[in-house]
Protein backbone atom coordinates (compact mmCIF):
# COMPACT_ATOMS: atom_id res chain seq x y z
CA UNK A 1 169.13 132.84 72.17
CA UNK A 2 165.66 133.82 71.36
CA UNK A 3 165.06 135.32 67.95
CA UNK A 4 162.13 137.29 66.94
CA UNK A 5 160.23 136.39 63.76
CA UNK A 6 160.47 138.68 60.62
CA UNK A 7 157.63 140.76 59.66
CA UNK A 8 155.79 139.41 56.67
CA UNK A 9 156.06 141.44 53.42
CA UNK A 10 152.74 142.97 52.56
CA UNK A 11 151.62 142.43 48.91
CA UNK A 12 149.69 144.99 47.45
CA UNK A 13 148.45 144.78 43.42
CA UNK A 14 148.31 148.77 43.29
CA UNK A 15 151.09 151.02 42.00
CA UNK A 16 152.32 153.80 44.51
CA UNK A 17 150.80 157.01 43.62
CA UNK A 18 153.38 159.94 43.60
CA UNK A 19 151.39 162.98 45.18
CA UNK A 20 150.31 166.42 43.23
CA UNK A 21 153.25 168.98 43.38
CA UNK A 22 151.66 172.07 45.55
CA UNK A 23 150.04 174.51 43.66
CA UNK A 24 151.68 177.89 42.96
CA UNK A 25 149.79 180.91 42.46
CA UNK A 26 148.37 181.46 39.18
CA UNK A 27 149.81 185.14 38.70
CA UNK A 28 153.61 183.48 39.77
CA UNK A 29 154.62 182.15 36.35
CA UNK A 30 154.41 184.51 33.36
CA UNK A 31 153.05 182.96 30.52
CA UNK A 32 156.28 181.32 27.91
CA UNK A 33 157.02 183.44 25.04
CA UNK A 34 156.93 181.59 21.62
CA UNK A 35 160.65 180.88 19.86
CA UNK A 36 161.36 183.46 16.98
CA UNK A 37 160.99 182.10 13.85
CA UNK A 38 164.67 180.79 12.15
CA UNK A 39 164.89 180.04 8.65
CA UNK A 40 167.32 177.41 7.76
CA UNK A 41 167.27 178.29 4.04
CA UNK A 42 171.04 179.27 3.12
CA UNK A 43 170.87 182.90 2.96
CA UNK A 44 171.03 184.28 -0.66
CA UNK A 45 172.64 188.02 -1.16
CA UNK A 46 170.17 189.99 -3.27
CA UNK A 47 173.30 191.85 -4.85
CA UNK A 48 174.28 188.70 -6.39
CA UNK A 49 173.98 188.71 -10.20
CA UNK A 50 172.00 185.50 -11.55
CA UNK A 51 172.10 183.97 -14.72
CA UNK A 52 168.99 183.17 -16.29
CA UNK A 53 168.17 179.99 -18.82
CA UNK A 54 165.39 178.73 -20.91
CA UNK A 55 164.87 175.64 -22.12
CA UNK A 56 162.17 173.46 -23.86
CA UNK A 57 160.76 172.95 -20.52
CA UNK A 58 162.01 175.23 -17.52
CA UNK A 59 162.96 178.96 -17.50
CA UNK A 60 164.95 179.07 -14.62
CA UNK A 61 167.01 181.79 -12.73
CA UNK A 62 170.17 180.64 -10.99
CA UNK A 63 172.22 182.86 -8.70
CA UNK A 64 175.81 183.08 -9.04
CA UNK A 65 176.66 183.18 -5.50
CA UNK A 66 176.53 179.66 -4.45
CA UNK A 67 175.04 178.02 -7.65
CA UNK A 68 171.31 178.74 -5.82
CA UNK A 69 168.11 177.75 -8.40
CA UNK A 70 166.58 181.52 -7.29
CA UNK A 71 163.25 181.05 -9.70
CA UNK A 72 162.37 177.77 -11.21
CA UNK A 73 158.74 177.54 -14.02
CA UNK A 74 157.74 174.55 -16.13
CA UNK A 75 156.91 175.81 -19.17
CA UNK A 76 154.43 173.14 -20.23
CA UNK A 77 152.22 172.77 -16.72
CA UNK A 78 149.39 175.81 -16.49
CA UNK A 79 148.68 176.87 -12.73
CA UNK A 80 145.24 176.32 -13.97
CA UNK A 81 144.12 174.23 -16.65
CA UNK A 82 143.63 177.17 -19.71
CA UNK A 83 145.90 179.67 -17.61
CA UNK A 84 148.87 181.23 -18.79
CA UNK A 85 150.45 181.84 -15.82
CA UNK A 86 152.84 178.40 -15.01
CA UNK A 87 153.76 176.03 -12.40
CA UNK A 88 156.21 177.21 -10.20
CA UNK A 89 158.89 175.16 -8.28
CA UNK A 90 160.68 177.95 -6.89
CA UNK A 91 160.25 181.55 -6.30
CA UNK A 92 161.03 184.68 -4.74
CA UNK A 93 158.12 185.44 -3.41
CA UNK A 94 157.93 185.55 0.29
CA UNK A 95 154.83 184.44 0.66
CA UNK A 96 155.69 180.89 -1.27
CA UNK A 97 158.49 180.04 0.38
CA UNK A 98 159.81 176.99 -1.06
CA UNK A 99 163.17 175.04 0.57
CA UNK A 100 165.54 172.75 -1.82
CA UNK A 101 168.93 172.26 -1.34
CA UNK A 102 171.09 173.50 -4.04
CA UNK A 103 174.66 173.33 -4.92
CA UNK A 104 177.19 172.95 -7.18
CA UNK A 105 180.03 170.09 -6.45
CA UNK A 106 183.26 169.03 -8.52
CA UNK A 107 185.82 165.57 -8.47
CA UNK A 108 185.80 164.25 -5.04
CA UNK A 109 188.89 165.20 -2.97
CA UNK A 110 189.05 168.17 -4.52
CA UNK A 111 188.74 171.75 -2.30
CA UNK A 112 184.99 173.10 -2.96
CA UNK A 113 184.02 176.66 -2.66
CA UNK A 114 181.78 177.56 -0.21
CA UNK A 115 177.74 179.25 -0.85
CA UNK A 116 179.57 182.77 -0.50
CA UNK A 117 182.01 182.05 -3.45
CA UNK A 118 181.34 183.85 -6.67
């Protein structure tokens, strides 16, 4: 029985190359459109009444749907040093939109109302 000799493996020190995918017409693939904009700031009703509170060093706003700090100022901290307008953590203002996570909370266990309760 005669049996032929096995090929030798070729070495090689470079790393296959995968080749281009085929080019598609530029006027094919509309351009993506950009994601709409989500905030994921808890949504505050504007109807909701807020209780307002001033201390030694804040004067604060604080709505009474959800326990939400709606406008927070340090009284002691100028915008600008020799302004009288002050340092503001939070606001309504649109433009200065400012995130923090609010809440009210009670004895563990215990059933909590949600942001909607009043």
């Amino acid at each position: 029985v005669l049996r032929e000799a096995a090929a030798a493996p070729v070495l090689s020190n470079s790393v296959p190359q995968t080749p281009p995918p085929a080019s598609a017409p530029a006027a094919a693939a509309p351009a993506p459109r950009p994601a709409p904009k989500v905030s994921t700031a808890p949504a505050v009703s504007a109807a909701a009444p807020v209780i307002h509170v001033h201390t030694d060093v804040y004067d604060l706003e604080i709505s009474t749907e959800g326990g939400t700090l709606v406008k927070v100022d340090l009284l002691h901290y100028a915008k600008v040093q020799g302004s009288k307008a002050r340092v503001e953590l939070e606001s309504t203002d649109p433009a200065r939109e400012y995130l923090l996570q609010t809440g009210l909370t009670g004895p563990s266990g215990a059933d909590y109302p949600t942001q909607a309760a009043r």
